[in-house]
N, C-alpha and C. Protein backbone atom coordinates (compact mmCIF):
# COMPACT_ATOMS: atom_id res chain seq x y z
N UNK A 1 -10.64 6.20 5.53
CA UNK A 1 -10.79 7.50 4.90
C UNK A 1 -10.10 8.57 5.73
N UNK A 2 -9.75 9.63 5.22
CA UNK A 2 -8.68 10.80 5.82
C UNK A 2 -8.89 11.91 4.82
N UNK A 3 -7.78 13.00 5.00
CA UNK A 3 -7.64 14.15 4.62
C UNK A 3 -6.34 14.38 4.45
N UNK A 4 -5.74 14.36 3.71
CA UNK A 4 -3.84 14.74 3.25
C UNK A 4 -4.06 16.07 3.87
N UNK A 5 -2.76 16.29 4.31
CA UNK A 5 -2.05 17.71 4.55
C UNK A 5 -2.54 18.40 3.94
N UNK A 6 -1.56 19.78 3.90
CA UNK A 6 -1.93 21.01 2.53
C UNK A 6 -0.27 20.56 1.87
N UNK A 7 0.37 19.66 2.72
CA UNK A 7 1.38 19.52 2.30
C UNK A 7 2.35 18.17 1.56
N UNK A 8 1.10 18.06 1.79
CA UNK A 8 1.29 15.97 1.01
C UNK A 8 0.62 16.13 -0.67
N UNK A 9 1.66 15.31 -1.21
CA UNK A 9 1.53 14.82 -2.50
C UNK A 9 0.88 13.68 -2.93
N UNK A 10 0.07 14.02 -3.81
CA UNK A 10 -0.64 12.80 -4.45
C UNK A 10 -2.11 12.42 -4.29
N UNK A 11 -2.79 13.79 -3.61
CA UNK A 11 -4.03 13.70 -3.22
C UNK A 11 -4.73 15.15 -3.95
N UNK A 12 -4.12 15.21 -4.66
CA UNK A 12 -4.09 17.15 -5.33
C UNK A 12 -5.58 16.41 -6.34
N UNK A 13 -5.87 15.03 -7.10
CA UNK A 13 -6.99 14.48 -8.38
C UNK A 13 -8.13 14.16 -7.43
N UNK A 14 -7.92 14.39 -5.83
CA UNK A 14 -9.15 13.46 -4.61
C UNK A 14 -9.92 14.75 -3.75
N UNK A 15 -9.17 16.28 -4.27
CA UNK A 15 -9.61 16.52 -3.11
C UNK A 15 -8.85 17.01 -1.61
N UNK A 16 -7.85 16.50 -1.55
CA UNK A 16 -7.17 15.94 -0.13
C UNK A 16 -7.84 14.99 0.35
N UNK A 17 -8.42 14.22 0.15
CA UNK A 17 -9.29 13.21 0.63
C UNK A 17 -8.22 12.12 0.19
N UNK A 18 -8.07 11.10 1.10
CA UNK A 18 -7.67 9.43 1.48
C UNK A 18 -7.99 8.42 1.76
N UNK A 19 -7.28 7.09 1.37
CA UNK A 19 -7.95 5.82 1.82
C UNK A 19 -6.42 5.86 2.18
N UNK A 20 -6.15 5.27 3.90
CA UNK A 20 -4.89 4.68 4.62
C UNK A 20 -5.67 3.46 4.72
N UNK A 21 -4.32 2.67 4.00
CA UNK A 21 -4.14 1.14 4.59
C UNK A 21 -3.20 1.01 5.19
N UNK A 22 -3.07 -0.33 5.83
CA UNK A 22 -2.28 -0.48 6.81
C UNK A 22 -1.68 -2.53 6.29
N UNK A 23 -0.73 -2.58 6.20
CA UNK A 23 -0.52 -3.92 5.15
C UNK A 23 0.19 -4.51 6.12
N UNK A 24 0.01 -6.10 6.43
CA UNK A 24 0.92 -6.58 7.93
C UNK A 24 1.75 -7.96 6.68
N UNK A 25 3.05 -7.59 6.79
CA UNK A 25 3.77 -8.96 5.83
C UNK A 25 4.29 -10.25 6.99
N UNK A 26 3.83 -10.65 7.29
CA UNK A 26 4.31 -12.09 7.74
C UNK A 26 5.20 -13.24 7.26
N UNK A 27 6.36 -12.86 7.69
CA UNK A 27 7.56 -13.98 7.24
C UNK A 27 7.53 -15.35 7.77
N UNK A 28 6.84 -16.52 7.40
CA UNK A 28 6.78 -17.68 7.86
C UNK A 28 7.69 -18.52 7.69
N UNK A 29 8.91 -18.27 6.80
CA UNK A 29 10.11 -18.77 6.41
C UNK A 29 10.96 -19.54 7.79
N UNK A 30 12.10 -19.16 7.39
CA UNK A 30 13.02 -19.63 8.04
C UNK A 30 14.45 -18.99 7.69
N UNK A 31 14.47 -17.88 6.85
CA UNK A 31 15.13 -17.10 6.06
C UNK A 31 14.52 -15.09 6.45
N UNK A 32 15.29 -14.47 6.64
CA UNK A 32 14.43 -13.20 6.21
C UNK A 32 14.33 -12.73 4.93
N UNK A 33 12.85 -11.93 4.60
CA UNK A 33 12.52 -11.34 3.59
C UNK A 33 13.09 -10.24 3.25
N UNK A 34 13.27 -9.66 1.96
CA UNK A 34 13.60 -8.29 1.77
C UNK A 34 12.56 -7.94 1.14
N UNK A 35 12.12 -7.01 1.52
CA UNK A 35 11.02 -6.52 0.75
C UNK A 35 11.19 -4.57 -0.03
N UNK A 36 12.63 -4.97 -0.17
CA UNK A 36 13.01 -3.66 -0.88
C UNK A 36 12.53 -3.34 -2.09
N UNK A 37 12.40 -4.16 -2.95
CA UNK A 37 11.78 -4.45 -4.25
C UNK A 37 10.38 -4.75 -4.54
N UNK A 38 9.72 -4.24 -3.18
CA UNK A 38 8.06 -4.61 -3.17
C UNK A 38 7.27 -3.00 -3.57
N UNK A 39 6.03 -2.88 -4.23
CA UNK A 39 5.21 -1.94 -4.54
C UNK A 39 4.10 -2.36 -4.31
N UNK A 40 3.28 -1.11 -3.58
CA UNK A 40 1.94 -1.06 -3.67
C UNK A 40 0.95 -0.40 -4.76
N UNK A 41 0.18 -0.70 -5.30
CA UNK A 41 -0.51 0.15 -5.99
C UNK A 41 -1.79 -0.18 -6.13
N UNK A 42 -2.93 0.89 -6.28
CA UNK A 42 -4.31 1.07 -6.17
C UNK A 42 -4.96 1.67 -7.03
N UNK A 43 -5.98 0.91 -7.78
CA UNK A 43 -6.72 1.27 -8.39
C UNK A 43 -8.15 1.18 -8.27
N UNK A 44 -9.53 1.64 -8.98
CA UNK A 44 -10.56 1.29 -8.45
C UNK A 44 -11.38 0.08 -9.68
N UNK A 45 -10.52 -1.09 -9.65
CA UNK A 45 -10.90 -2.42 -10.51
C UNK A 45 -11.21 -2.29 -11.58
N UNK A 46 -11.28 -0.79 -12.32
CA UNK A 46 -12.35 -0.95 -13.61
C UNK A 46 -10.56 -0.05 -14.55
N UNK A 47 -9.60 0.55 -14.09
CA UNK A 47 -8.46 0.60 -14.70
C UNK A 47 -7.93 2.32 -14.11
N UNK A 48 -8.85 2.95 -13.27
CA UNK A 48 -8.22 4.15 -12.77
C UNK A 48 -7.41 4.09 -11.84
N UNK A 49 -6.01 4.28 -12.10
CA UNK A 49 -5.45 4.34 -10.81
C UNK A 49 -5.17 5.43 -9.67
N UNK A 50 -5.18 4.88 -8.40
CA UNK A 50 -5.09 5.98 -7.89
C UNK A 50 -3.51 6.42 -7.11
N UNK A 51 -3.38 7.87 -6.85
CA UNK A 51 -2.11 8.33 -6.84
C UNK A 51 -1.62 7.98 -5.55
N UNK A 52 -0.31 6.92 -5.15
CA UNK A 52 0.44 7.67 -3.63
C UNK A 52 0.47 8.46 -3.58
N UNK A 53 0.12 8.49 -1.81
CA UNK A 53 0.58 10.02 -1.27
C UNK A 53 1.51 9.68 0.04
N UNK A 54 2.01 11.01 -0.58
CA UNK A 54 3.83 11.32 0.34
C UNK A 54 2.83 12.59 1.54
N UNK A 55 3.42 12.08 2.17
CA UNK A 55 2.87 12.90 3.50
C UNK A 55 4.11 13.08 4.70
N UNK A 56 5.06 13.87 4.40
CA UNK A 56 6.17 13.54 5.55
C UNK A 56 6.75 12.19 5.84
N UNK A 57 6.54 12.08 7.16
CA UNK A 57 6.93 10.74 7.22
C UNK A 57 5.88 9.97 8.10
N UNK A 58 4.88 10.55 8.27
CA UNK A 58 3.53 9.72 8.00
C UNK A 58 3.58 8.39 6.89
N UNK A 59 3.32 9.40 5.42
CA UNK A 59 2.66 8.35 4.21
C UNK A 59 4.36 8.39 3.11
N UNK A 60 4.56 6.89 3.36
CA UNK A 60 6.02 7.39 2.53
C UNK A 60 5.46 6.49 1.08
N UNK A 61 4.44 6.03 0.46
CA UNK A 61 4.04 5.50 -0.06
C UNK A 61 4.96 3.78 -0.49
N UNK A 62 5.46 3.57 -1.39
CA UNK A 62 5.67 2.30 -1.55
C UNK A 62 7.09 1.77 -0.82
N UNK A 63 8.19 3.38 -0.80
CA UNK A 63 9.07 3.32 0.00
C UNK A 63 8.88 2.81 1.30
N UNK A 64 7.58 2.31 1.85
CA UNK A 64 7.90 2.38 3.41
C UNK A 64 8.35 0.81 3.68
N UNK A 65 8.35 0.05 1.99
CA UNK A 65 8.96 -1.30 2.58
C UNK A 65 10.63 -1.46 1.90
N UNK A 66 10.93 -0.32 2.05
CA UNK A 66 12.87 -0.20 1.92
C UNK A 66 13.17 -1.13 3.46
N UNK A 67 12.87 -2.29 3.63
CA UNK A 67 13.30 -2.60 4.79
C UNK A 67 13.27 -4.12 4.58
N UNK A 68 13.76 -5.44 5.53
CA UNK A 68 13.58 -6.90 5.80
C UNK A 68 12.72 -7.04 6.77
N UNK A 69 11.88 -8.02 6.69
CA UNK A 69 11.02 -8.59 7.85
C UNK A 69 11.84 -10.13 8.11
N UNK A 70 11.96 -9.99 9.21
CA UNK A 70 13.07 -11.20 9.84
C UNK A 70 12.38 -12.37 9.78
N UNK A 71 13.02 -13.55 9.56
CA UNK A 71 12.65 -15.47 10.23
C UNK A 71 11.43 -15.19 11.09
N UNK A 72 10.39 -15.74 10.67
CA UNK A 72 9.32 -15.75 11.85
C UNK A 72 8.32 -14.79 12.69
N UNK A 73 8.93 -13.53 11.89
CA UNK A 73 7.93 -12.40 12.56
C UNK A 73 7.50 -11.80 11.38
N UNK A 74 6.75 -10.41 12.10
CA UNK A 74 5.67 -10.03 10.78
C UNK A 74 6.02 -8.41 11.35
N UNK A 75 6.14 -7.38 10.20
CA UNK A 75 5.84 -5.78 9.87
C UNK A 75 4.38 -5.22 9.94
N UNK A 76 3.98 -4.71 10.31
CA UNK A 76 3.05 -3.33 9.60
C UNK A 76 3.64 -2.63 9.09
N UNK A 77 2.98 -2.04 7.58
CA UNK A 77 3.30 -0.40 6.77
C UNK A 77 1.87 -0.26 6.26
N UNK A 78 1.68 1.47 6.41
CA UNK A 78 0.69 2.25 6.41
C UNK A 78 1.10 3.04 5.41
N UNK A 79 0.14 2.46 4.36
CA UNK A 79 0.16 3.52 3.52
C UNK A 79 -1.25 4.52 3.04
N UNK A 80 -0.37 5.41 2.00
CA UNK A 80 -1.85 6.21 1.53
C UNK A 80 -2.33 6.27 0.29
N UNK A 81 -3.43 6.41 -0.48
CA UNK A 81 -3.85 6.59 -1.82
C UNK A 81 -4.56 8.16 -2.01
N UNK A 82 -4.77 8.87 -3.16
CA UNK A 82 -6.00 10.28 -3.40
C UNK A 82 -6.88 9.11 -3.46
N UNK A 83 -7.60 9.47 -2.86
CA UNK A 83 -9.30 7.92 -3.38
C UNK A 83 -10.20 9.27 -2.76
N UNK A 84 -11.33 9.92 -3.45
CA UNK A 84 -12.71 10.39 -3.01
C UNK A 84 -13.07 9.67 -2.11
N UNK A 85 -13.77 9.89 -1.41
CA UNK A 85 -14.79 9.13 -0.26
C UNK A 85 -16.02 8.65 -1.15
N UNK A 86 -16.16 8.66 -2.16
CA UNK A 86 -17.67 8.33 -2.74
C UNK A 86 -16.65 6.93 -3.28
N UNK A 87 -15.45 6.40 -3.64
CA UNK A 87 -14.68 5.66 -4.23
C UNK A 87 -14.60 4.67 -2.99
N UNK A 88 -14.28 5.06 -2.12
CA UNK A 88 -13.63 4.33 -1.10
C UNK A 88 -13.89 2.51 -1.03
N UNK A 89 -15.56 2.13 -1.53
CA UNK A 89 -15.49 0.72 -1.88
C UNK A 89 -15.24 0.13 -2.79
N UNK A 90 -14.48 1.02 -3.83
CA UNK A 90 -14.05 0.34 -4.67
C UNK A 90 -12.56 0.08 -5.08
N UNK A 91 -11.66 0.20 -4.02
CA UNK A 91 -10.57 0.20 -4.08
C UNK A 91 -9.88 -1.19 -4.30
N UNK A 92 -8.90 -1.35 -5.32
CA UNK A 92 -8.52 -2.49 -4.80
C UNK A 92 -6.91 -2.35 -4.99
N UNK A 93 -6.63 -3.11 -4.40
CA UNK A 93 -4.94 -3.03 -3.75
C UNK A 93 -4.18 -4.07 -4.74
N UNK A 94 -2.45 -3.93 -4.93
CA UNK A 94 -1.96 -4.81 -5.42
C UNK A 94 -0.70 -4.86 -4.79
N UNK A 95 -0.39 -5.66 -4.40
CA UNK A 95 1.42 -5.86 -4.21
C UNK A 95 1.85 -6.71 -4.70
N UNK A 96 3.08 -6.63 -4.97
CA UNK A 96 4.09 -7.15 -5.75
C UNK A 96 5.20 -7.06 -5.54
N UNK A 97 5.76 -8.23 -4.89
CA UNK A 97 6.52 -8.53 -4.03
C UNK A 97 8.23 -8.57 -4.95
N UNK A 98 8.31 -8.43 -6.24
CA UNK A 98 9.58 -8.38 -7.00
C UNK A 98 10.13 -10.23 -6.84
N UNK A 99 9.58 -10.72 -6.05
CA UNK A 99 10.24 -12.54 -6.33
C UNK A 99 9.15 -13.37 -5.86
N UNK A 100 9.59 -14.28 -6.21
CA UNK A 100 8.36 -15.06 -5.96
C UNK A 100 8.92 -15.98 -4.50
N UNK A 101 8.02 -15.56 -3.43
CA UNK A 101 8.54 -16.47 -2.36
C UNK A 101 7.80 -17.69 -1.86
N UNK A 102 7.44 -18.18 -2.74
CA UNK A 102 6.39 -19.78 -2.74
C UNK A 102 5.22 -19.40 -3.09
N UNK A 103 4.21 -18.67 -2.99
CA UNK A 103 2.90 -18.00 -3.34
C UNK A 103 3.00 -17.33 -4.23
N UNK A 104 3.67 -16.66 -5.41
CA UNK A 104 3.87 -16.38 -5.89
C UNK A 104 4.59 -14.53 -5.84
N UNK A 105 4.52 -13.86 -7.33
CA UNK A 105 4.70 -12.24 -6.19
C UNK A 105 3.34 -11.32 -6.26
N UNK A 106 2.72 -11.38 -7.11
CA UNK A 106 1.52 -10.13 -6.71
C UNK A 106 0.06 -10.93 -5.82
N UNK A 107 0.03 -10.23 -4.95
CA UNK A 107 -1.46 -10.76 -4.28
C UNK A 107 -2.21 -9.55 -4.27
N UNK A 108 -3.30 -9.80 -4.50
CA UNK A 108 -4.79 -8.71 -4.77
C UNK A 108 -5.42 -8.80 -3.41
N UNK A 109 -6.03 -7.68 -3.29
CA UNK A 109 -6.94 -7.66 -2.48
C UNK A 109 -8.18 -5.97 -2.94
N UNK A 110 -9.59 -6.03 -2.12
CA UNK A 110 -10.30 -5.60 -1.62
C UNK A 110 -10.97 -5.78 -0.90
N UNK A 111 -11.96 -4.43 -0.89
CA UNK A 111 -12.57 -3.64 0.65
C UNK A 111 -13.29 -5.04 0.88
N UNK A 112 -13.79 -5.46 1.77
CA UNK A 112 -14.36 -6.85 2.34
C UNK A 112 -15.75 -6.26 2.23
N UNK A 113 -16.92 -6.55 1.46
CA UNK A 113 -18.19 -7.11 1.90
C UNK A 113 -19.04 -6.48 2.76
């Protein structure tokens, strides 16, 4: 949980209020990944979604994987959502990776338990 700027976008429906994640991609290949064509997006499971937020260059939202993760190593990207703090356990995450690299491309997740 956080607080957007006065100058970040996408937290204007929360409040300024945030949920930062922090997403680690692990390339186990033998090839590097591109993950230029990957998106994050968040909703709270029942069909509301919630907005990226652009925060400088803090929160670049789905842009922050314009990049490759090499043969054998692994990235962090930190991103941000508007999520209320009364929301915050109900978030759930999606990526979608644009190809399918053996696991397929979208993996789900939520808040753990």
């Amino acid at each position: 949980p956080g607080t957007a700027s006065d100058t970040a976008a996408g937290a204007e429906d929360s409040n300024g209020q945030i949920a930062v994640v922090t997403v680690t991609v692990e390339d186990n290949s033998s090839s590097d990944v591109d993950l230029s064509t990957a998106q994050m997006s968040a909703n709270d499971g029942a069909g509301k979604e919630y907005d990226d937020v652009f925060q400088g260059t803090e929160y670049k939202a789905s842009l922050v994987f314009d990049t490759m993760v090499p043969a054998g190593s692994k990235k962090s990207f930190q991103l941000a959502y508007g999520v209320p703090s009364a929301d915050l356990d109900k978030v759930h995450l999606k990526l979608s990776l644009g190809q399918d690299l053996g696991k397929g491309e979208d993996f789900e997740f939520t808040k753990d338990a």
